[in-house]
Protein backbone atom coordinates (compact mmCIF):
# COMPACT_ATOMS: atom_id res chain seq x y z
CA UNK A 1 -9.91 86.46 -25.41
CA UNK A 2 -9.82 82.94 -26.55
CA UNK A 3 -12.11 81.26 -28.36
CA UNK A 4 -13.44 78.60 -26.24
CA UNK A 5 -14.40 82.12 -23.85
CA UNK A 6 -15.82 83.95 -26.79
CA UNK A 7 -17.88 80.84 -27.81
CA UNK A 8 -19.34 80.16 -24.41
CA UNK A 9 -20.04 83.98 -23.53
CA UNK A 10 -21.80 84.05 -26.78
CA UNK A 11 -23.77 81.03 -25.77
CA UNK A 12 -24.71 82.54 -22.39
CA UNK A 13 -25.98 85.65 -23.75
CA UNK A 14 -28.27 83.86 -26.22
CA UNK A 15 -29.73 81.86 -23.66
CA UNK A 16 -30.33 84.91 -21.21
CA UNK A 17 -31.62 86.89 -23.45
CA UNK A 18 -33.92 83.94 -24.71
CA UNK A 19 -34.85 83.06 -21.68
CA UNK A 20 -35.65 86.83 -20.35
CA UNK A 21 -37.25 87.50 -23.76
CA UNK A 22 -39.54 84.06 -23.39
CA UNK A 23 -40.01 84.90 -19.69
CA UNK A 24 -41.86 88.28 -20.60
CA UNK A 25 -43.70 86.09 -23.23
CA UNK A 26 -45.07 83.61 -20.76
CA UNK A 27 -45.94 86.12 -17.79
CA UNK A 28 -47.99 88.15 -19.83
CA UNK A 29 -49.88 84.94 -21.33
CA UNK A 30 -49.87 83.51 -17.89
CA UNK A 31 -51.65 87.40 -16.85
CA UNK A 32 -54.15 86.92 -19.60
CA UNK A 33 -54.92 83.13 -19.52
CA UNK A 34 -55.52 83.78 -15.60
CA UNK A 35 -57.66 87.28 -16.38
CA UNK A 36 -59.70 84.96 -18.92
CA UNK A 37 -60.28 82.50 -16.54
CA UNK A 38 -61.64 85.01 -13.70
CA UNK A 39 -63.63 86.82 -15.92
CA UNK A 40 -65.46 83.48 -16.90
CA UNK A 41 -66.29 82.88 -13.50
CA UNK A 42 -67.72 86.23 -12.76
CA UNK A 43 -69.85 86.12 -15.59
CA UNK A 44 -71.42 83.09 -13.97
CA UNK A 45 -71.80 84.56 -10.48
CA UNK A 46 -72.96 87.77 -12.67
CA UNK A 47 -76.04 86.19 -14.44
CA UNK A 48 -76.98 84.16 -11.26
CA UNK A 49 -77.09 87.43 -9.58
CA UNK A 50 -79.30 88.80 -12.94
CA UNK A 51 -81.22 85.60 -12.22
CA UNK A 52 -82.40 85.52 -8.99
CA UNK A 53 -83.75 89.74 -9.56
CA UNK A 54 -85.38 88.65 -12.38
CA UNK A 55 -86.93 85.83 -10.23
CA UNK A 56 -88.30 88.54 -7.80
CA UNK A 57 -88.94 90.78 -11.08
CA UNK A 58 -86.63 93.73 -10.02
CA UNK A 59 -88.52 94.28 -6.65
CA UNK A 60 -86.84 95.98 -3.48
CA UNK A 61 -87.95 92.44 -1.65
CA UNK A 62 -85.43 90.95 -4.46
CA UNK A 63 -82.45 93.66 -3.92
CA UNK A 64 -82.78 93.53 -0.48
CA UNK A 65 -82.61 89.51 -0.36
CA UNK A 66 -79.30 90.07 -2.85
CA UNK A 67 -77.73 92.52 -0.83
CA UNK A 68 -78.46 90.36 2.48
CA UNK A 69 -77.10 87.26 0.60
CA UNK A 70 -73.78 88.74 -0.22
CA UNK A 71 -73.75 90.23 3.52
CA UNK A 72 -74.24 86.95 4.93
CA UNK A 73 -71.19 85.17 2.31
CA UNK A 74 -68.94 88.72 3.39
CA UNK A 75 -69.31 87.39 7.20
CA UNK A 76 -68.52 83.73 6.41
CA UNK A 77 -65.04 82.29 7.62
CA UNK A 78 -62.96 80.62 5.08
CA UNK A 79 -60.16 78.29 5.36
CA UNK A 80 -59.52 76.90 2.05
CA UNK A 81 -55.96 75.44 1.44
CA UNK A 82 -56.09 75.78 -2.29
CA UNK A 83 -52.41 74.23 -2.83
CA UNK A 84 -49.82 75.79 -1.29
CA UNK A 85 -52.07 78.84 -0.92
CA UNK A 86 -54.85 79.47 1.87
CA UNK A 87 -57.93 81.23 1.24
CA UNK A 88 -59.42 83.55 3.84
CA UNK A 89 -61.11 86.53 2.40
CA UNK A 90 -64.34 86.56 0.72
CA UNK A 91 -63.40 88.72 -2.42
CA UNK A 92 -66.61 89.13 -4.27
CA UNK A 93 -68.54 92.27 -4.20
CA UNK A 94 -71.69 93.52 -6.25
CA UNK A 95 -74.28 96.07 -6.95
CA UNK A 96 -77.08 96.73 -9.36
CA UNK A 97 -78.17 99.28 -11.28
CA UNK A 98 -81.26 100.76 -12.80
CA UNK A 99 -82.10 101.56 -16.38
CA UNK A 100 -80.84 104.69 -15.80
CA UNK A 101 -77.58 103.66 -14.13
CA UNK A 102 -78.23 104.49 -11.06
CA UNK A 103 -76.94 101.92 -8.07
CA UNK A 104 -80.07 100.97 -6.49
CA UNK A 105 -78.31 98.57 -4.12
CA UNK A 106 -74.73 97.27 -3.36
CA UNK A 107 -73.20 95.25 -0.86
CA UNK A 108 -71.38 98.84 0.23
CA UNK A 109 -73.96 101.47 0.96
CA UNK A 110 -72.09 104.38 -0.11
CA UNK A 111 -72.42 102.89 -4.09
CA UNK A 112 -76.04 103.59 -3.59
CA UNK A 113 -77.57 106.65 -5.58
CA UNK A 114 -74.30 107.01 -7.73
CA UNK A 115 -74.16 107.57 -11.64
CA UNK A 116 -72.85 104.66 -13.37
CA UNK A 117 -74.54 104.82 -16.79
CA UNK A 118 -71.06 106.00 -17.99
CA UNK A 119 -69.09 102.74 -16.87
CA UNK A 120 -68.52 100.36 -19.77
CA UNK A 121 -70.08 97.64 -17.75
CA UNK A 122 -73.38 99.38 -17.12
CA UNK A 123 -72.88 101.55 -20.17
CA UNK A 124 -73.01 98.20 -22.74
CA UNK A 125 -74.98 95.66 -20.72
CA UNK A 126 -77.79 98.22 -20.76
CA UNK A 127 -77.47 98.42 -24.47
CA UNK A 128 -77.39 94.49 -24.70
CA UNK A 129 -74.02 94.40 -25.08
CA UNK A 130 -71.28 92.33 -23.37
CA UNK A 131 -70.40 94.88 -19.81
CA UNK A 132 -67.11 94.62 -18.92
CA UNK A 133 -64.37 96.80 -17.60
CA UNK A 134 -60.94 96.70 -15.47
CA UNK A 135 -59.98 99.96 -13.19
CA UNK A 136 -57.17 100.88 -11.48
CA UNK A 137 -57.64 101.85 -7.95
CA UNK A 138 -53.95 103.51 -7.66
CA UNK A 139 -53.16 104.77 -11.40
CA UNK A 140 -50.33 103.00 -13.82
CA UNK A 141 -50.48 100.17 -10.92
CA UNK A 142 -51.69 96.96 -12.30
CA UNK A 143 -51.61 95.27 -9.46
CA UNK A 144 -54.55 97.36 -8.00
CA UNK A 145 -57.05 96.55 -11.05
CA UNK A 146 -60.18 95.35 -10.25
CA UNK A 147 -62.40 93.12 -12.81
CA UNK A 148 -66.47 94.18 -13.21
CA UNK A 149 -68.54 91.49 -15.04
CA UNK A 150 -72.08 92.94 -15.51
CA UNK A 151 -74.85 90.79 -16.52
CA UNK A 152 -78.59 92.33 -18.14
CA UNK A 153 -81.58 91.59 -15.72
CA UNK A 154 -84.48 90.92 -18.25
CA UNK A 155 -88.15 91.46 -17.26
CA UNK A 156 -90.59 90.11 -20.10
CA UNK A 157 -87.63 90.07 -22.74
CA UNK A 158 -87.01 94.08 -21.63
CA UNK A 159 -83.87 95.09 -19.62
CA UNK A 160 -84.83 96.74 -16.70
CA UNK A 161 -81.53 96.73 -14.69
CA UNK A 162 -77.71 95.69 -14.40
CA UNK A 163 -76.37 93.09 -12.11
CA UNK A 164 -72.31 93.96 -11.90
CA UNK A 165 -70.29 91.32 -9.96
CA UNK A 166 -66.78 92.75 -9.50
CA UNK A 167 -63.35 91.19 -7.90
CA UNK A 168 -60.17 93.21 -6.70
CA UNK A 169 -57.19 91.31 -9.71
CA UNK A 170 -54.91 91.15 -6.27
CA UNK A 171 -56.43 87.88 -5.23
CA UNK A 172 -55.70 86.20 -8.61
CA UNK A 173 -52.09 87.89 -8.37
CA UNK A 174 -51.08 85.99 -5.41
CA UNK A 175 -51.95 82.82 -7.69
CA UNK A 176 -49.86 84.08 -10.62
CA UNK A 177 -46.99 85.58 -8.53
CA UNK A 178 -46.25 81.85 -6.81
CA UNK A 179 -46.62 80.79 -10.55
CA UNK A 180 -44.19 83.08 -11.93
CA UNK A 181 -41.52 82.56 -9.23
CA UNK A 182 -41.90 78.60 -9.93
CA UNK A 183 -41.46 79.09 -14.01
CA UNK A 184 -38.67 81.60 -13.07
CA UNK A 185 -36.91 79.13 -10.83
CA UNK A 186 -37.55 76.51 -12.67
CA UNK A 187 -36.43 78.82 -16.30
CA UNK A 188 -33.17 79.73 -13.82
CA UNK A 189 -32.22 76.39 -13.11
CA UNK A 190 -32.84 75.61 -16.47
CA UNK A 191 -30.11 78.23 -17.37
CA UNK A 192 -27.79 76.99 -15.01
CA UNK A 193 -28.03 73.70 -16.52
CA UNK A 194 -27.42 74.79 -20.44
CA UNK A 195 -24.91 76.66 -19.38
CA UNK A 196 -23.03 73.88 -18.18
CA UNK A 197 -23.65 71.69 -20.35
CA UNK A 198 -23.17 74.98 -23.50
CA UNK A 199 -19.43 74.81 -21.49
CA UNK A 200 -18.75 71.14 -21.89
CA UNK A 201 -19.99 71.55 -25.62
CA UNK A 202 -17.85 74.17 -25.29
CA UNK A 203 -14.99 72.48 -23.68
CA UNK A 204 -15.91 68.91 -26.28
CA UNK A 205 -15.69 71.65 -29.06
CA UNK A 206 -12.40 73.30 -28.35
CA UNK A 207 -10.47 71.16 -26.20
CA UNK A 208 -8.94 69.28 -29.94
CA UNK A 209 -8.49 72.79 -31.02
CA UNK A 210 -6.23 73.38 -27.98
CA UNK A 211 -4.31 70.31 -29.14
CA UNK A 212 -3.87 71.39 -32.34
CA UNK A 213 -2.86 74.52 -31.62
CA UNK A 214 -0.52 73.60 -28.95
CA UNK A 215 0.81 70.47 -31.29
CA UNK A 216 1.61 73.04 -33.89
CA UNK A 217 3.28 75.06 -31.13
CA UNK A 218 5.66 72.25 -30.28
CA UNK A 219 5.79 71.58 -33.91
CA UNK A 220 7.01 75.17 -34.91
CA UNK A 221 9.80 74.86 -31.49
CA UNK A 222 11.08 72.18 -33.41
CA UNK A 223 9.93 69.80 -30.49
CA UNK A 224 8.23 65.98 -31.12
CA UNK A 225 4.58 66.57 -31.07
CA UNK A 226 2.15 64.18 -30.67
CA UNK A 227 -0.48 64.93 -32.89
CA UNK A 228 -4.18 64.99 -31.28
CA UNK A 229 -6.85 62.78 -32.78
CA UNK A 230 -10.23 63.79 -32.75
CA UNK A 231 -13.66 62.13 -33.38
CA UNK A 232 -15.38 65.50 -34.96
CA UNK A 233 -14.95 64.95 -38.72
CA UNK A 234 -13.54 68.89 -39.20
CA UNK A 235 -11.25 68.66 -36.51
CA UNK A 236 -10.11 65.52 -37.80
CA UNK A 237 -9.56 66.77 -40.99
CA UNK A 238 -8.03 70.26 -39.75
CA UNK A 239 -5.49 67.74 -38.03
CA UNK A 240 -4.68 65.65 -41.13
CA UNK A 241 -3.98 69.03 -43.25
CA UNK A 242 -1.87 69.55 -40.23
CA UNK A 243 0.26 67.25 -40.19
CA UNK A 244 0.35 67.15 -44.02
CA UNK A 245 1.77 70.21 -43.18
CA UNK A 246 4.40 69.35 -40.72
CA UNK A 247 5.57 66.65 -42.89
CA UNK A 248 6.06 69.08 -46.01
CA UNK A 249 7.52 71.57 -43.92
CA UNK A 250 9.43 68.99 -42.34
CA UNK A 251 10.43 67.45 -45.19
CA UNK A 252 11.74 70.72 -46.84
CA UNK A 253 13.73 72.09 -43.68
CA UNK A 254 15.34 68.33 -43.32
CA UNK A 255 16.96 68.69 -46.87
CA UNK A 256 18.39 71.87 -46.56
CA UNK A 257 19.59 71.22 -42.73
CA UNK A 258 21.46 67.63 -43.84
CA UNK A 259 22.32 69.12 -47.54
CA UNK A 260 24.02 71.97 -45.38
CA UNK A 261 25.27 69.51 -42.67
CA UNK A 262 26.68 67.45 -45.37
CA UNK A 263 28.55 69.59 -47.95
CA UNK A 264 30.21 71.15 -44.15
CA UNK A 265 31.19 67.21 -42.87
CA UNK A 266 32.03 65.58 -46.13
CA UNK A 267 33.98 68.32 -47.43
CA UNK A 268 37.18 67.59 -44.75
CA UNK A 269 37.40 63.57 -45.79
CA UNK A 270 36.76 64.24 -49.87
CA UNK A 271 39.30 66.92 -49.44
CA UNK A 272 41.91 64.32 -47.88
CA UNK A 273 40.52 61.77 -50.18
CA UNK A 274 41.15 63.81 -53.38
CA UNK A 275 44.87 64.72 -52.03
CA UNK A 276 45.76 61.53 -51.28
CA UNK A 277 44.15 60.25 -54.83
CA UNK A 278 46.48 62.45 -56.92
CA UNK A 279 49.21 61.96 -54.49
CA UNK A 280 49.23 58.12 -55.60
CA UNK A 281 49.45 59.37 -59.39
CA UNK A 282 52.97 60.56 -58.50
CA UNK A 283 56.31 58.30 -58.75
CA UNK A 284 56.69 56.56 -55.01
CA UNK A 285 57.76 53.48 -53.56
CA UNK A 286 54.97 50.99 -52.37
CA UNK A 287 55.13 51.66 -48.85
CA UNK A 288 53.92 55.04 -49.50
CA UNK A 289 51.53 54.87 -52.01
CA UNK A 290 49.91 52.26 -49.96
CA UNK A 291 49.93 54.56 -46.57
CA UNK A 292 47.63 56.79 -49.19
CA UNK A 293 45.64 54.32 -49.81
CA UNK A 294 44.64 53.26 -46.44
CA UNK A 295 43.94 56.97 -45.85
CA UNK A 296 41.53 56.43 -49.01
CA UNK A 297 39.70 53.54 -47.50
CA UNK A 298 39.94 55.50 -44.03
CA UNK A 299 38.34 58.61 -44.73
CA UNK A 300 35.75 56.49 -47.21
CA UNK A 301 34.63 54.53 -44.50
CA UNK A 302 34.23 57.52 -42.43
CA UNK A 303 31.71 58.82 -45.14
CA UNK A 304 29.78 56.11 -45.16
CA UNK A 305 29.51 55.88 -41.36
CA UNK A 306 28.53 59.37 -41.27
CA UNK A 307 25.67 59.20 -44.06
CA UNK A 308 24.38 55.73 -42.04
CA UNK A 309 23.92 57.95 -38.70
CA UNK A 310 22.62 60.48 -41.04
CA UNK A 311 19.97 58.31 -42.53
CA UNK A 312 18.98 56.85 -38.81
CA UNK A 313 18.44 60.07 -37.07
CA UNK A 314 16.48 61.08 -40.25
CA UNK A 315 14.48 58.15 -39.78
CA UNK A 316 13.72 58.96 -35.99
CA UNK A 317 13.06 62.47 -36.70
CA UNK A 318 10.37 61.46 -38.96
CA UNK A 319 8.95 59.71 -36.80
CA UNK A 320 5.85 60.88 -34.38
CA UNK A 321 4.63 58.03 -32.46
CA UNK A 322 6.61 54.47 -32.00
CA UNK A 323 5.33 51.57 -34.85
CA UNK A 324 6.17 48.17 -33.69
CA UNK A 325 6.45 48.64 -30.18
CA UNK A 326 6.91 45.28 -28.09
CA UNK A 327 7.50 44.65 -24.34
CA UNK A 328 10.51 43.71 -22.92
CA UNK A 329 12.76 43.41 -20.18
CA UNK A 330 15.28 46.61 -19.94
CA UNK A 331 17.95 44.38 -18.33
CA UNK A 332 18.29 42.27 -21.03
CA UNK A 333 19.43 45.03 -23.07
CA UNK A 334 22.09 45.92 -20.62
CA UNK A 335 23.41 42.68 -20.70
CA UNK A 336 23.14 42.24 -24.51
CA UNK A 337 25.08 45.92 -25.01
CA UNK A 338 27.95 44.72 -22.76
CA UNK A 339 28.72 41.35 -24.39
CA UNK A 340 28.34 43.21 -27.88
CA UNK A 341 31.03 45.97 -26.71
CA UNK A 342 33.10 43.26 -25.48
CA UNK A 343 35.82 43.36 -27.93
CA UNK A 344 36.12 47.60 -26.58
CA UNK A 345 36.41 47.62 -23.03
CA UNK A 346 38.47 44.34 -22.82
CA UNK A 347 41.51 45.66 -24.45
CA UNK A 348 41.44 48.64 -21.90
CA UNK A 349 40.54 46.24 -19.16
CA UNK A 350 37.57 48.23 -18.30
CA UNK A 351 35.44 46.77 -15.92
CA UNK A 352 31.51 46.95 -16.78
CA UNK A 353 28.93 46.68 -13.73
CA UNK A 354 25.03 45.88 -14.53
CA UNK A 355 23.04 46.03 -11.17
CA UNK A 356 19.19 45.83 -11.68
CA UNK A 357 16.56 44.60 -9.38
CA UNK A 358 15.47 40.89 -8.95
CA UNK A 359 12.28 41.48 -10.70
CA UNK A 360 11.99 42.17 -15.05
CA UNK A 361 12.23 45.62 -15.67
CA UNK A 362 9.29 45.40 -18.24
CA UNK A 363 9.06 48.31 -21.07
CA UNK A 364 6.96 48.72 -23.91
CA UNK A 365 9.43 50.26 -27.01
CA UNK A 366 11.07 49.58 -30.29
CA UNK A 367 13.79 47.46 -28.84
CA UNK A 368 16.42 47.86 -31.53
CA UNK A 369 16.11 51.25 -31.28
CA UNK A 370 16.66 51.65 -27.43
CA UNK A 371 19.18 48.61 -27.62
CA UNK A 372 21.42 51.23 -30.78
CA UNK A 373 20.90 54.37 -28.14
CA UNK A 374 22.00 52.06 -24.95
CA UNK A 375 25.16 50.71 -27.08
CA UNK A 376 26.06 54.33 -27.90
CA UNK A 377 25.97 55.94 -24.35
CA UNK A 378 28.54 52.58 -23.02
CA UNK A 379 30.67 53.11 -26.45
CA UNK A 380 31.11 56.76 -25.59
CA UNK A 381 31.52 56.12 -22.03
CA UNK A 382 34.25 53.39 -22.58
CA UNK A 383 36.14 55.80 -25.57
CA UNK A 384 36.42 58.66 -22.83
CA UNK A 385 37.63 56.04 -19.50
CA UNK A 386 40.76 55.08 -18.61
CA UNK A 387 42.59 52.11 -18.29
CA UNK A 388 41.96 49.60 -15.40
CA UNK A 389 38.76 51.96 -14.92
CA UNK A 390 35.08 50.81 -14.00
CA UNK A 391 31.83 51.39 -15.64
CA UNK A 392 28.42 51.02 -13.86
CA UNK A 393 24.97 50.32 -15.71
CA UNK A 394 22.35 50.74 -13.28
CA UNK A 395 18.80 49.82 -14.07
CA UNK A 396 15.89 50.91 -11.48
CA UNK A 397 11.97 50.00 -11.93
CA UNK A 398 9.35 51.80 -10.10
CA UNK A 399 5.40 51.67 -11.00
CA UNK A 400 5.36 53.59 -14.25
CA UNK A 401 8.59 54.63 -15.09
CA UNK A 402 12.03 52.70 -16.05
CA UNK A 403 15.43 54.29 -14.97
CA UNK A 404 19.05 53.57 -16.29
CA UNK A 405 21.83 54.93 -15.40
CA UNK A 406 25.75 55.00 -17.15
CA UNK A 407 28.32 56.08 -14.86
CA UNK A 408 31.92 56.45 -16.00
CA UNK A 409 35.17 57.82 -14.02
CA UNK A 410 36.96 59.04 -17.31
CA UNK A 411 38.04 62.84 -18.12
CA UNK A 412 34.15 64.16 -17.95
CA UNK A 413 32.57 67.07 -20.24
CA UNK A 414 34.20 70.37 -20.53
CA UNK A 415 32.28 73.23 -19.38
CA UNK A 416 31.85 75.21 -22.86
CA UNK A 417 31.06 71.74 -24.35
CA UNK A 418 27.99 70.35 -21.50
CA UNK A 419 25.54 72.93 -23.72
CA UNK A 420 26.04 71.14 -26.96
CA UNK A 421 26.69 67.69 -26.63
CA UNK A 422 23.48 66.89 -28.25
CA UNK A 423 23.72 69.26 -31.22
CA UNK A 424 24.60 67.00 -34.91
CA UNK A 425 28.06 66.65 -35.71
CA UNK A 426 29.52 68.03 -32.22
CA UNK A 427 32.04 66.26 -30.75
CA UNK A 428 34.89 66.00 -28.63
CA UNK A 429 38.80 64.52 -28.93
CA UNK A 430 39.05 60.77 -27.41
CA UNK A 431 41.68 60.57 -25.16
CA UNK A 432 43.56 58.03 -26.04
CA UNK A 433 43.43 58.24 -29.80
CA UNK A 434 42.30 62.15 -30.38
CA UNK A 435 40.18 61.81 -32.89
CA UNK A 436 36.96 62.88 -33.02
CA UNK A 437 33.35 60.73 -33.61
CA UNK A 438 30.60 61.63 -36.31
CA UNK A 439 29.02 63.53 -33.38
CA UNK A 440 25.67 61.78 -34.22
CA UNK A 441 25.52 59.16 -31.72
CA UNK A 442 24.13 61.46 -28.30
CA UNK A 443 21.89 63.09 -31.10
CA UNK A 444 20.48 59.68 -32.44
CA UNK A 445 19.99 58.92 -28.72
CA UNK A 446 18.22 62.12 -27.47
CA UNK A 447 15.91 61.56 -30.61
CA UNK A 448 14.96 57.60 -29.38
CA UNK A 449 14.18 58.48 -26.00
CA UNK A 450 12.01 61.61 -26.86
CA UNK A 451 10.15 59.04 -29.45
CA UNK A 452 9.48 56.77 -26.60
CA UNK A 453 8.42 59.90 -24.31
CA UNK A 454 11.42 59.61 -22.14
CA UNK A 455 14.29 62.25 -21.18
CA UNK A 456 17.66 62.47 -20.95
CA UNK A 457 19.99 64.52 -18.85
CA UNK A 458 24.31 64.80 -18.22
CA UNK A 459 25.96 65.53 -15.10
CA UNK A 460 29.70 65.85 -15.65
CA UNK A 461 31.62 65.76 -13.01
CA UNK A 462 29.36 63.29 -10.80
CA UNK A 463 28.89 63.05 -7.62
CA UNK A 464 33.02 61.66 -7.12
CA UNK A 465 34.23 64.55 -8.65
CA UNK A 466 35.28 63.09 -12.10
CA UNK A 467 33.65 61.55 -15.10
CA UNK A 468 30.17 61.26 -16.61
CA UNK A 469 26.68 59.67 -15.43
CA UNK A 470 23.96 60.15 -17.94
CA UNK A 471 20.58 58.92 -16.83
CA UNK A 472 17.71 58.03 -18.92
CA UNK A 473 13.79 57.88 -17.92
CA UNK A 474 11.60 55.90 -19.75
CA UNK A 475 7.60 55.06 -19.02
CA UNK A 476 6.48 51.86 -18.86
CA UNK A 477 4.20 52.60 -21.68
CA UNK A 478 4.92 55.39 -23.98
């Protein structure tokens, strides 16, 4: 499981289980803070019921005026829209008590003549204490739990009855049940939404870890990464000890792949140099000795050619973005690699073709680099043509991407060879001469166009059946 999954499950968990765990919290406050506020109004209606006996002195003219004021209220039609909720029911119910705790009368006549000296209400008013109790009509269901407020009905500072006022908790439940779907709607959405925004945390969190990881990916394939940049302070340092890294690691393969690449291509022309060096210690005539010598100078030169490409593809390799990049048009280039090759394709009265589109082919590059990898496909492409041949540069523009094509008619790639014409030091007999190159120039060119973010691909024979056409893609901006 990835991270950026482990992470955000972890996140969603904490908030579900806060939210369920807060959720309990709240409904059981919100049970209590509405009990509180029910029981405070039946201790109101309780004492104004203890009031109005002890205004008729606990007479039977009193209890009967109580019990015909609460049947009256019992037969009154109410339509109270109390928010979104509408009141129809008159919910209050009563009876009284003597000092004995006997009901002596109730708004339901079969309460009268029962024992209630044992229920808390009765029980504690009569001993001047606070009467209160809750009971279940069904048992173990809350739901069903009726509230009775009891209130002391004094006569001359002496208690000679109870006044209970009692309401069924069912009424107040409809109020807390449309208050507890709103908190849990509004506590769902409120999920919904952290959870989306926990995943683009999430996503703001990880997403430059995916770079990374996928930079050193590319990094370890031996491919030109791009490395990520970040505005998180760890990440950005994580990436900086990453490419720290790279470089190091970089730096260390590099040596051993040239020192090996080296001691294998400089060991042929020091060989013929050495050979040809103590050949000229011997006794011969001038005409041979200096033959030697040219071979000297020859296979010197070739060196030094070899450690110049050497030192340029170094350069490009350790490189991971383009410095210095400028716009320009592509055509130019074309035309500038031509006249510069001049003094090649002459001789072999080679004809060279540029066709490009009215309108500047504008790219944004190192120019001397792409003008060096340009100059290198049209040398190779002249080296392997024939006489009296014809070469075609072909330049296309569309909205965000540069094309250019070089098309040759010459002897084309062999089949074992198309794999590996980009590998270091590979190369392949001219024709006309049959010698071989460094084998560094279709290497130093791959390397330029991945730099710019552009590819490269070889199809040998073309479409007439002989010869070479290389294309090259480039964006407008890299």
């Amino acid at each position: 499981m990835s991270l950026r999954r482990r992470l955000f499950l972890t996140l969603c968990l904490i908030v579900l289980t806060g939210f369920f765990g807060i959720a309990r919290w709240i409904q059981g406050e919100l049970r209590n803070s509405y009990g509180q506020v029910v029981e405070e109004i039946l201790v109101d209606y309780a004492h104004v019921a203890a009031a109005h006996l002890e205004n008729h002195r606990m007479s039977k003219e009193g209890l009967k005026s109580l019990t015909d004021l609460f049947a009256q209220y019992r037969t009154h039609k109410i339509n109270a829209k109390i928010f979104d909720f509408v009141k129809q029911d008159a919910t209050l119910e009563f009876y009284v008590t003597d000092t004995l705790g006997k009901v002596v009368a109730a708004n339901r006549p079969e309460l009268i003549g029962q024992d209630y000296s044992k229920w808390n209400d009765v029980y504690k008013t009569l001993r001047d204490e606070y009467g209160v109790r809750s009971t279940h009509l069904v048992a173990d269901d809350p739901r069903t739990s009726v509230y009775f407020i009891a209130a002391p009905v004094k006569i001359d500072g002496k208690i000679e009855g109870v006044a209970t006022i009692y309401k069924a908790e069912g009424s107040v439940l409809l109020f807390l049940d449309r208050a507890l779907n709103k908190m849990f709607m509004g506590g769902l959405f409120s999920v919904v939404a952290l959870g989306l925004l926990g995943g683009l945390i999430m996503l703001w969190i990880t997403l430059p870890l995916e770079k990374l990881r996928k930079y050193a990916l590319e990094v370890s394939e031996g491919q030109r990464g791009e490395l990520p940049h970040s505005k998180i302070k760890e990440v950005k340092h994580l990436s900086e000890a990453f490419e720290k890294m790279r470089i190091s690691l970089e730096g260390k393969k590099t040596v051993e792949k040239y020192t090996q690449a080296l001691t294998h291509e400089l060991k042929s022309p020091l060989t013929a140099i050495k050979g040809a060096a103590e050949l000229c210690l011997e006794e011969m005539d001038h005409g041979q000795q200096k033959k030697f010598i040219n071979n000297i100078i020859e296979e010197a030169n070739r060196s030094h050619a070899l450690l110049e490409q050497l030192l340029k593809i170094a350069a490009i390799e350790s490189r991971t973005k383009l410095e210095g990049a400028e716009s320009f048009d592509f055509v130019e280039i074309l035309n500038e690699t031509k006249e510069a090759l001049m003094g090649l394709w002459r001789p072999k009265n080679i004809e060279v073709r540029i066709s490009a589109p009215q309108e500047a082919c504008t790219v944004r590059g190192d120019r001397l680099l792409l003008f060096q990898s340009v100059r290198n496909l049209l040398q190779n492409s002249i080296e392997f043509s024939p006489a009296s041949s014809v070469i075609e540069l072909t330049a296309t523009c569309k909205n965000d991407e540069i094309g250019v094509q070089v098309k040759d008619s010459g002897t084309g790639i062999p089949e074992f060879a198309k794999t590996r014409i980009f590998e270091k030091f590979y190369s392949l007999e001219r024709p006309d001469t049959k010698k071989k190159s460094s084998g560094l120039g279709l290497s130093f060119v791959k390397e330029v166009i991945e730099l710019h973010q552009g590819t490269i691909t070889v199809e040998s024979p073309n479409q007439n059946g002989s010869g070479t056409t290389v294309t090259v893609k480039l964006p407008v901006k890299p």
